[in-house]
Protein backbone atom coordinates (compact mmCIF):
# COMPACT_ATOMS: atom_id res chain seq x y z
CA UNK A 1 65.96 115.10 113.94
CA UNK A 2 65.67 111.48 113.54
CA UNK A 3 67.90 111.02 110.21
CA UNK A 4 70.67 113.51 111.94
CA UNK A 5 70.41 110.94 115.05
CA UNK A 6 70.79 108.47 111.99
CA UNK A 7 73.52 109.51 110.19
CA UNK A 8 75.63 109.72 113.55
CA UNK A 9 75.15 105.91 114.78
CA UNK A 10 76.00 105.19 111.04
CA UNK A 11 79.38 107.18 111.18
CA UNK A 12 80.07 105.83 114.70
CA UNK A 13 79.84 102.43 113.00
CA UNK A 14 81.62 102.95 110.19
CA UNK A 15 84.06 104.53 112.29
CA UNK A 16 84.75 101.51 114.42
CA UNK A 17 85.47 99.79 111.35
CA UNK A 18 88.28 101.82 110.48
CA UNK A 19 89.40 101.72 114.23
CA UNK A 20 89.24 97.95 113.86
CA UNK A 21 91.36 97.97 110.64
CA UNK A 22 94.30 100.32 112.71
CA UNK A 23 94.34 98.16 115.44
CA UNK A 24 94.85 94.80 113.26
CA UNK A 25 98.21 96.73 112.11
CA UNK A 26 99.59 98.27 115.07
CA UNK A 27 98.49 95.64 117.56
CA UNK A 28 100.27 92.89 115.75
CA UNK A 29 103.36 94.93 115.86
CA UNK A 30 104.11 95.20 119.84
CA UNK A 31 103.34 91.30 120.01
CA UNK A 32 105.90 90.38 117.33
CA UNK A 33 109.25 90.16 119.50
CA UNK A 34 107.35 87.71 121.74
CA UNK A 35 105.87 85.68 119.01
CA UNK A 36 109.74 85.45 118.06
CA UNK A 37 110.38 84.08 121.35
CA UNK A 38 107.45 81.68 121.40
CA UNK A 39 107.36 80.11 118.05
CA UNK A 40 111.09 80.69 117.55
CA UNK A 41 111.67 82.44 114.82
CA UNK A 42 113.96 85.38 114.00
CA UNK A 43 113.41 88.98 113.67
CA UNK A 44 113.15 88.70 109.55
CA UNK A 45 110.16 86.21 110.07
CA UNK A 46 108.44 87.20 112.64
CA UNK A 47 108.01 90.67 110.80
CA UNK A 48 106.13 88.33 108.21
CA UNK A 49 103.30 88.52 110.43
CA UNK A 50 102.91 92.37 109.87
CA UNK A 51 103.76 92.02 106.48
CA UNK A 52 101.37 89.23 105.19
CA UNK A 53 98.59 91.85 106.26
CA UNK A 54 99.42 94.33 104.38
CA UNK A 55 100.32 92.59 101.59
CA UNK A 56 97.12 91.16 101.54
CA UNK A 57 95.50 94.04 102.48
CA UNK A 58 96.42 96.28 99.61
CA UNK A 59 96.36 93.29 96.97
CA UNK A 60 92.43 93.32 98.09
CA UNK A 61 91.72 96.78 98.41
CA UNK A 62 90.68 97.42 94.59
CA UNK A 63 89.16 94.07 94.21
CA UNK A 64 86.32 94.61 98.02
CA UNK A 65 86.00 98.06 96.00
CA UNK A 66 84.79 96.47 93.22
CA UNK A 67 83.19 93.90 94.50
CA UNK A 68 80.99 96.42 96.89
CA UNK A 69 80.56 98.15 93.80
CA UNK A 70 78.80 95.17 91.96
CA UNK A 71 76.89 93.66 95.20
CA UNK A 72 76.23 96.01 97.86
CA UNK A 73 78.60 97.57 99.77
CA UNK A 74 77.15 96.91 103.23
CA UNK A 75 76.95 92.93 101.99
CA UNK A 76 80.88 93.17 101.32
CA UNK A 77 81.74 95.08 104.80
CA UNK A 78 79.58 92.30 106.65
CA UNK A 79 81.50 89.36 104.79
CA UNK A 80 84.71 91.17 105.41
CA UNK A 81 84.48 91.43 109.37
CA UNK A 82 83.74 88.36 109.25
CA UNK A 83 86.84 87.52 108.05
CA UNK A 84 88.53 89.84 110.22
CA UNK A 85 87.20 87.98 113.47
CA UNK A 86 87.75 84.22 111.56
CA UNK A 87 91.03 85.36 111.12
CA UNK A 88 91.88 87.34 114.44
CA UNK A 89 90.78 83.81 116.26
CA UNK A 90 92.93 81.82 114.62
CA UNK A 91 95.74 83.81 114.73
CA UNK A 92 95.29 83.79 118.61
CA UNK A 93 94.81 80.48 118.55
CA UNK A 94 97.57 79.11 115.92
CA UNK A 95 99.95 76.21 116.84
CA UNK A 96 102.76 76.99 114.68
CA UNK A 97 104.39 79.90 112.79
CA UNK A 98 103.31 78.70 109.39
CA UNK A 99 99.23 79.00 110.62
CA UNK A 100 99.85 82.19 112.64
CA UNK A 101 100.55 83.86 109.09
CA UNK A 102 97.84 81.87 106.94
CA UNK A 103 95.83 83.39 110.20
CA UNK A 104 97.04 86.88 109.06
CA UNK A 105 96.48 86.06 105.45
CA UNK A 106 92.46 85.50 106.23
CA UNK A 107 92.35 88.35 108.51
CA UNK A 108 93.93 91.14 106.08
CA UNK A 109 91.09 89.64 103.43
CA UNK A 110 88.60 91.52 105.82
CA UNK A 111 90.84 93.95 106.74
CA UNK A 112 90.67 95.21 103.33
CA UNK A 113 86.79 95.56 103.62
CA UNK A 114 87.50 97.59 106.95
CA UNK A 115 89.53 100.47 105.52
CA UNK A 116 87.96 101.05 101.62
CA UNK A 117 84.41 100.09 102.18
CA UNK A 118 83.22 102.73 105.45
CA UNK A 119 84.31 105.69 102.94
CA UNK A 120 82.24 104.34 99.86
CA UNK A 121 79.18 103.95 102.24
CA UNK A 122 79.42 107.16 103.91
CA UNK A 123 79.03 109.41 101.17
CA UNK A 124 76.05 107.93 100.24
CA UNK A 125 74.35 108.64 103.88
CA UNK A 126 76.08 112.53 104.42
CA UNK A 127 75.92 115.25 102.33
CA UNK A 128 78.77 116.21 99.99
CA UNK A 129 79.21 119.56 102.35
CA UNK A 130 79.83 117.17 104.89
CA UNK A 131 82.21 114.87 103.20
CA UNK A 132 85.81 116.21 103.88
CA UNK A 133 85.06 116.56 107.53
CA UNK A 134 83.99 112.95 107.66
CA UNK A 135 86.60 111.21 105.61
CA UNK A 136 88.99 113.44 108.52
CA UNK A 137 87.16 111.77 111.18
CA UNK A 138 87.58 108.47 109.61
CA UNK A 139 91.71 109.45 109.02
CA UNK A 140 91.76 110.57 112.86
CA UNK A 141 90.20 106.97 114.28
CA UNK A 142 92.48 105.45 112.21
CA UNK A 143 95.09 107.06 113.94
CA UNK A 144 93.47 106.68 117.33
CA UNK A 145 93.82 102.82 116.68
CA UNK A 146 97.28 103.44 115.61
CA UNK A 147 97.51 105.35 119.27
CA UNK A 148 95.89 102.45 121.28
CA UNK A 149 97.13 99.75 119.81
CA UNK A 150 100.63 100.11 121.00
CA UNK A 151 99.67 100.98 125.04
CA UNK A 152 97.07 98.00 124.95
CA UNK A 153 98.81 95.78 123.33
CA UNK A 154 102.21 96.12 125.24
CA UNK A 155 99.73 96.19 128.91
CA UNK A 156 97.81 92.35 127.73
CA UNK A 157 101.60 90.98 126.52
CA UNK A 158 102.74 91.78 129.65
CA UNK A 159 99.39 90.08 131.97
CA UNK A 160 98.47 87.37 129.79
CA UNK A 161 101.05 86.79 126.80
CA UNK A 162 100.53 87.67 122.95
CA UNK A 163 97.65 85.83 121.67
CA UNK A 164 95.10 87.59 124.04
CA UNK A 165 95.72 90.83 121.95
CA UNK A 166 94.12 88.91 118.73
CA UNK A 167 90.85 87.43 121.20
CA UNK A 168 90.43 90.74 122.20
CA UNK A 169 90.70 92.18 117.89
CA UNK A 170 88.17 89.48 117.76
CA UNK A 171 85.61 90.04 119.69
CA UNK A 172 85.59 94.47 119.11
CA UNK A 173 85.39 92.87 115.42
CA UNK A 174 82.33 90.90 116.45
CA UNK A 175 81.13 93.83 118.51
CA UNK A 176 81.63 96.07 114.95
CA UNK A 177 80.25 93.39 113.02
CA UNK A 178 76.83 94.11 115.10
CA UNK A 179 76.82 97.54 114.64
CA UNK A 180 77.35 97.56 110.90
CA UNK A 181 74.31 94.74 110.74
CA UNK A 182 71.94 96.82 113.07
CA UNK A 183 72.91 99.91 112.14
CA UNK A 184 74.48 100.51 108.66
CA UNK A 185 71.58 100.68 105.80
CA UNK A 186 71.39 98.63 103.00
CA UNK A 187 72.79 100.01 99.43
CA UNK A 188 71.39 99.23 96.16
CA UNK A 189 73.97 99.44 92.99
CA UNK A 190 72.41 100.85 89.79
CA UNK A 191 73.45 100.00 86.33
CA UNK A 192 75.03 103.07 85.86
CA UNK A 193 77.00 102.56 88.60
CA UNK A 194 78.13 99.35 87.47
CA UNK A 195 78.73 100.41 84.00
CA UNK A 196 80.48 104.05 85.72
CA UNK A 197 82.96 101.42 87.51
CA UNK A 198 84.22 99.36 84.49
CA UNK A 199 86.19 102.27 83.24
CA UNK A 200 88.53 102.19 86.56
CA UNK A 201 91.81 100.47 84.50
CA UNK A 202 91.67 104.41 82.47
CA UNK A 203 90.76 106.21 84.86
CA UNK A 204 94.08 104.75 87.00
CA UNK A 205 96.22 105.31 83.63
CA UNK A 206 95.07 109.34 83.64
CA UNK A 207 95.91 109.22 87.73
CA UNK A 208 99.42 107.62 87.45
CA UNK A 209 100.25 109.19 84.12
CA UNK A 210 100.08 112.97 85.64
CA UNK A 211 103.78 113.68 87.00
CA UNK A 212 102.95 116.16 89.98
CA UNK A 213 100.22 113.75 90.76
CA UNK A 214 102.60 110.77 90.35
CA UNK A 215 105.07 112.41 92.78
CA UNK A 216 102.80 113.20 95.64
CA UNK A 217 101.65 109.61 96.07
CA UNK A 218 105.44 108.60 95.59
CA UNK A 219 105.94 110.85 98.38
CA UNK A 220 103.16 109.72 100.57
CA UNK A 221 105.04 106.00 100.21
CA UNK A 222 108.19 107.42 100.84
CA UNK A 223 107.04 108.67 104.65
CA UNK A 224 104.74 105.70 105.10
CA UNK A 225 107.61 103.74 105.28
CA UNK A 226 110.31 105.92 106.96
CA UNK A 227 107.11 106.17 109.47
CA UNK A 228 106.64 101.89 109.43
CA UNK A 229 110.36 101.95 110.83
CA UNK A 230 109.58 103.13 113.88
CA UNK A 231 106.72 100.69 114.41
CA UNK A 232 108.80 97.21 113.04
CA UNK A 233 111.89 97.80 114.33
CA UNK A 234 111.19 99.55 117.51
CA UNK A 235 109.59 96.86 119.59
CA UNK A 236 112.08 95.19 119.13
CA UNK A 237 115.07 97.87 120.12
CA UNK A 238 113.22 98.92 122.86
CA UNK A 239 112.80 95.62 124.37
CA UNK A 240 116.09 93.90 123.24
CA UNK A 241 118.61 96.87 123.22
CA UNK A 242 117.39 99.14 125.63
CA UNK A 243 115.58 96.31 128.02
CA UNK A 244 112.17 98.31 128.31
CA UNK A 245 109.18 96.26 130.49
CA UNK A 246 106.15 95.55 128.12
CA UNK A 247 104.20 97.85 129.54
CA UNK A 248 106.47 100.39 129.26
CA UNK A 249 107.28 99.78 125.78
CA UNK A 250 103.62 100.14 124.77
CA UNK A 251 103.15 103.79 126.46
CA UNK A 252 106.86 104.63 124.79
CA UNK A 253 105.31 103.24 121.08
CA UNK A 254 102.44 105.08 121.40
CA UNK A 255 104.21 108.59 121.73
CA UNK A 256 104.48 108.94 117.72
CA UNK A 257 100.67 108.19 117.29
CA UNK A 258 99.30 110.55 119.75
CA UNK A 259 100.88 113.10 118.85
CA UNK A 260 99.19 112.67 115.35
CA UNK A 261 96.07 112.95 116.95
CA UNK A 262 96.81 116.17 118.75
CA UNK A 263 98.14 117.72 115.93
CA UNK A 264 95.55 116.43 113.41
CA UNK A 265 93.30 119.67 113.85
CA UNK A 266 95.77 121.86 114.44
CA UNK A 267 97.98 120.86 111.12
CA UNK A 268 94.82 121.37 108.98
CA UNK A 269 94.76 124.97 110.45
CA UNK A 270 98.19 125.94 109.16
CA UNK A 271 97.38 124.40 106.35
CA UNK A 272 94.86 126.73 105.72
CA UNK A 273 96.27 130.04 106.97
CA UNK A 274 99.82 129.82 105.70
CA UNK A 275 99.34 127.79 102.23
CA UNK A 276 100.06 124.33 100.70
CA UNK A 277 103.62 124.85 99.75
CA UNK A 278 104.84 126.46 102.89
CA UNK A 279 103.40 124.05 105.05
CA UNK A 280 104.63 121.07 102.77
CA UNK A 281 108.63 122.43 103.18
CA UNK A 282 108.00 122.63 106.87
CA UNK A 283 106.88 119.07 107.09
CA UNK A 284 109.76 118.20 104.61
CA UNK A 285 111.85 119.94 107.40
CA UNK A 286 110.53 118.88 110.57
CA UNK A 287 110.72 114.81 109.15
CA UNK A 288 114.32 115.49 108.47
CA UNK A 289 114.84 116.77 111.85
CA UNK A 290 112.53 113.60 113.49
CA UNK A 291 114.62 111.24 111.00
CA UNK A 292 118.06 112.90 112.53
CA UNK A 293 116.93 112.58 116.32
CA UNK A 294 116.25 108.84 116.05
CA UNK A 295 119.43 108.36 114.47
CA UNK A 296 121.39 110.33 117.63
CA UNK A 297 118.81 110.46 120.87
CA UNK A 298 117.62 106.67 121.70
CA UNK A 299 121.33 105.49 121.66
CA UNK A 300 122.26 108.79 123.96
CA UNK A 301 118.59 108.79 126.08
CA UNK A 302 117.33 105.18 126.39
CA UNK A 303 113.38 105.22 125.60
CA UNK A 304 112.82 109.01 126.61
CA UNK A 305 115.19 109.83 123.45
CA UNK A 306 113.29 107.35 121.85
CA UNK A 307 109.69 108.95 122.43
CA UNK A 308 110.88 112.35 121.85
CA UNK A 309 112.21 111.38 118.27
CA UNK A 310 108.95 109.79 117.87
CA UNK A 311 107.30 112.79 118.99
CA UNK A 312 108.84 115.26 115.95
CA UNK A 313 109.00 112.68 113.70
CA UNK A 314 105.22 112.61 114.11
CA UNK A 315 104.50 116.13 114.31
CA UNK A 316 105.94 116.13 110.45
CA UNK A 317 104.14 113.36 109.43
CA UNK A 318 100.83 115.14 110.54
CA UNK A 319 101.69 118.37 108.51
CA UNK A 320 102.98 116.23 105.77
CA UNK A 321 99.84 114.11 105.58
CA UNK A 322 97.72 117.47 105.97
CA UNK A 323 99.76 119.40 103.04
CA UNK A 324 100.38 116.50 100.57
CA UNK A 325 96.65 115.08 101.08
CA UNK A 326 94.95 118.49 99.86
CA UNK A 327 97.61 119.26 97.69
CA UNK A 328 96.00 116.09 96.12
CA UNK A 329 92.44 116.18 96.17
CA UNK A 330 91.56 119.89 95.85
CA UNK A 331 91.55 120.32 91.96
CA UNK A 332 90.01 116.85 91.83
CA UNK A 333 86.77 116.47 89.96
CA UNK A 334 83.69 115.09 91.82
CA UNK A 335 83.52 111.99 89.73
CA UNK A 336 87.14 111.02 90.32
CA UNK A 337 87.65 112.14 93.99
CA UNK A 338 86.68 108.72 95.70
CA UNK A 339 89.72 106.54 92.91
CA UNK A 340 92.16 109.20 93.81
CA UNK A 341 91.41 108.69 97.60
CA UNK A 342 91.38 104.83 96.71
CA UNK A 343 94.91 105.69 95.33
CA UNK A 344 96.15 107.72 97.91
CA UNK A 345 95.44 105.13 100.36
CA UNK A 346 97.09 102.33 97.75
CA UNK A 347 100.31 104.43 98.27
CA UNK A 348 99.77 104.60 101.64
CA UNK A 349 100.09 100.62 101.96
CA UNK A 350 102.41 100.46 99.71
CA UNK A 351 105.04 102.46 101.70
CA UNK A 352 103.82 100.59 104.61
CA UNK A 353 104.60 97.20 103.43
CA UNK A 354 108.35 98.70 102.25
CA UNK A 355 108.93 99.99 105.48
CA UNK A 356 108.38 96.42 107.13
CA UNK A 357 110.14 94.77 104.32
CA UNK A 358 113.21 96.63 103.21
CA UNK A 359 113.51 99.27 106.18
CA UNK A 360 113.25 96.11 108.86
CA UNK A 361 115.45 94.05 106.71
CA UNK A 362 118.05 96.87 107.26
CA UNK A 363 117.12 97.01 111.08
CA UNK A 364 117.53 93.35 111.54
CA UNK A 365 121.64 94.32 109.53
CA UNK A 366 122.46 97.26 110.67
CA UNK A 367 119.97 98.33 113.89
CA UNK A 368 118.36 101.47 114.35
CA UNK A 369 120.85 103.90 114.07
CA UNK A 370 121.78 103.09 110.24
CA UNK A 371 117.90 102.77 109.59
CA UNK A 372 116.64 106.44 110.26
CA UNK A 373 119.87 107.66 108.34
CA UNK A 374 118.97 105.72 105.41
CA UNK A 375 114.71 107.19 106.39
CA UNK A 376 116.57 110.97 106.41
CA UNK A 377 118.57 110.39 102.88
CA UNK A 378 114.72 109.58 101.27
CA UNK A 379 113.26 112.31 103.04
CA UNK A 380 115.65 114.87 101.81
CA UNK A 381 115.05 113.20 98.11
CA UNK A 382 111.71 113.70 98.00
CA UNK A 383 111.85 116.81 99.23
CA UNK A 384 114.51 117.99 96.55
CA UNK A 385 112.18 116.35 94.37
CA UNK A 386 108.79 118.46 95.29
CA UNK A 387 110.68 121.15 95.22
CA UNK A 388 112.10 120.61 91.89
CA UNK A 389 107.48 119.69 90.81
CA UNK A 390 107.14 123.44 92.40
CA UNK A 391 108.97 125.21 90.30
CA UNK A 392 108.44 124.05 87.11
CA UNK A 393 104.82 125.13 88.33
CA UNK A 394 105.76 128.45 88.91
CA UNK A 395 107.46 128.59 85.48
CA UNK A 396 104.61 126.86 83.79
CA UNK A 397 102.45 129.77 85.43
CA UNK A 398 104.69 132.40 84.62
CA UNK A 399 104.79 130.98 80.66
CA UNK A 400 100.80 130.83 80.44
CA UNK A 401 100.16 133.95 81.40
């Protein structure tokens, strides 16, 4: 009784870590058309401060991996929050532009630690029967941060101004840093282990070198960035074009999210019942339609046109992310499953960062209209694509038997 009691304040700390992580990202994004205002800067820079974290954040995420991997992956979460916090104070505490993103810079260090390490150190405390159901709850409090951020966020910029979202980051990342010290056991890295991990440049080759493989995680950048849009640009059209209160814009932003978490369960289900590739056409589908509605409804409905295209939008994402996610890991062999994760969540980043980069830089030209029409077109080429993957399966089945 006492190691279940155990295993649950570990995965409620690891947890928070992950929470932390989501809430560096989607925090940062409500404050940016005030930090515009403030330090001022336009639209292209001020999405810099999104940007620099997840640069920095997926440039780290292999090498806190590794590192864990060589001296204790507790050690390296510990070190990380710290950075987190170090950085999450000085961005709320920065003087000028230029130190608000080497602020960023330090904080998506840690960040890094936040989102790879609690799924290393988790399988080693649960059993493997136990694993997919934990990495899901780790997945869902990411997207619970994802949820909050935007509503808290949008409620302290309109009391107290921007910076008080980062002191508040700061001190849940001390809280977290407490938990993961009291409550998160020490690891000790064998040789093998060490030796096992030296083969990873390979073992990435084999991964990336497999063409239905290749095109899932292409895919999975793909939506992460049509899904980024909504995030970078829409602060900044609900406040600017459609004149939307703070406050309000938070509860608006956090439409998309929440609906991820209500349909989180629920996708997995259909998953299930009704199979991999029918579920993965419907997502294709319903992302096309959730594409289409921002490109129409927020012009035509103010911020209720805008929530509602949030809303479908994000009820494809969640069957996407369900569908493409097992289509991914469930031939995967034990040895290999936690690099392909590693990679899946690489792609992730990577779709994020191109969503802030090229999908805001055609916000900031063209607005938002022009920007889900472009997020449609690369929808509907992936799916074409997928659907050209499934049936050359179908043949290659057909051939082999």
């Amino acid at each position: 009784m006492k190691k279940q009691f155990n295993q649950h304040i570990v995965i409620g700390s690891l947890s928070a870590s992950v929470l932390l992580a989501s809430l560096g990202t989607s925090m940062a994004n409500i404050v940016l058309p005030a930090i515009s205002l403030d330090f001022g800067v336009s639209f292209s820079e001020a999405k810099w401060v999104v940007l620099s974290y997840l640069i920095v954040t997926t440039a780290f995420s292999l090498i806190v991996g590794r590192i864990g991997d060589l001296k204790g992956r507790r050690t390296t979460l510990v070190l990380g929050t710290i950075f987190f916090v170090i950085g999450a104070l000085m961005s709320a505490s920065s003087s000028s532009f230029a130190l608000l993103i080497f602020a960023r810079i330090v904080q998506g260090i840690g960040g890094a630690s936040l989102i790879v390490l609690p799924i290393a150190i988790v399988t080693n405390v649960i059993s493997k029967e136990k694993t997919g159901r934990i990495i899901g709850l780790l997945a869902t409090t990411s997207a619970i941060g994802t949820a909050t951020g935007p509503s808290l966020g949008g409620f302290l910029l309109g009391v107290q101004g921007w910076r008080i979202p980062f002191f508040l980051v700061a001190a849940l990342g001390f809280l977290n840093l407490l938990l993961v010290l009291f409550f998160v056991p020490s690891d000790v890295i064998s040789a093998a282990e060490r030796q096992k991990s030296s083969a990873l440049i390979d073992m990435l080759t084999s991964i990336y070198g497999d063409a239905s493989l290749r095109t899932h995680l292409l895919s999975n950048s793909a939506v992460s960035a049509v899904m980024m849009s909504t995030l970078i640009g829409g602060p900044f059209y609900l406040t600017r074009v459609l004149k939307v209160a703070p406050v309000e814009m938070g509860l608006v932003m956090s439409a998309g999210p929440i609906t991820s978490i209500l349909f989180g369960v629920f996708s997995g289900v259909l998953v299930d019942r009704f199979g991999l590739p029918s579920i993965l056409k419907f997502a294709f589908i319903q992302l096309l339609i959730g594409a289409s509605a921002f490109v129409f409804l927020p012009s035509l409905l103010g911020a209720v046109g805008f929530a509602f295209s949030a809303v479908c939008l994000s009820f494809g994402y969640q069957m996407f992310l369900s569908a493409n996610s097992s289509c991914i890991m469930k031939n995967v062999e034990e040895d290999r499953r936690g690099l392909i994760s590693g990679a899946l969540s690489l792609s992730r980043n990577l779709g994020l960062m191109g969503g802030t980069l090229i999908m805001g830089s055609i916000f900031e030209v063209f607005g938002l209209q022009i920007v889900f029409l472009v997020a449609a077109i690369l929808i509907a080429l992936m799916f074409f694509v997928h659907l050209k993957i499934q049936k050359r399966r179908i043949y290659e089945t057909r051939f082999t038997r």
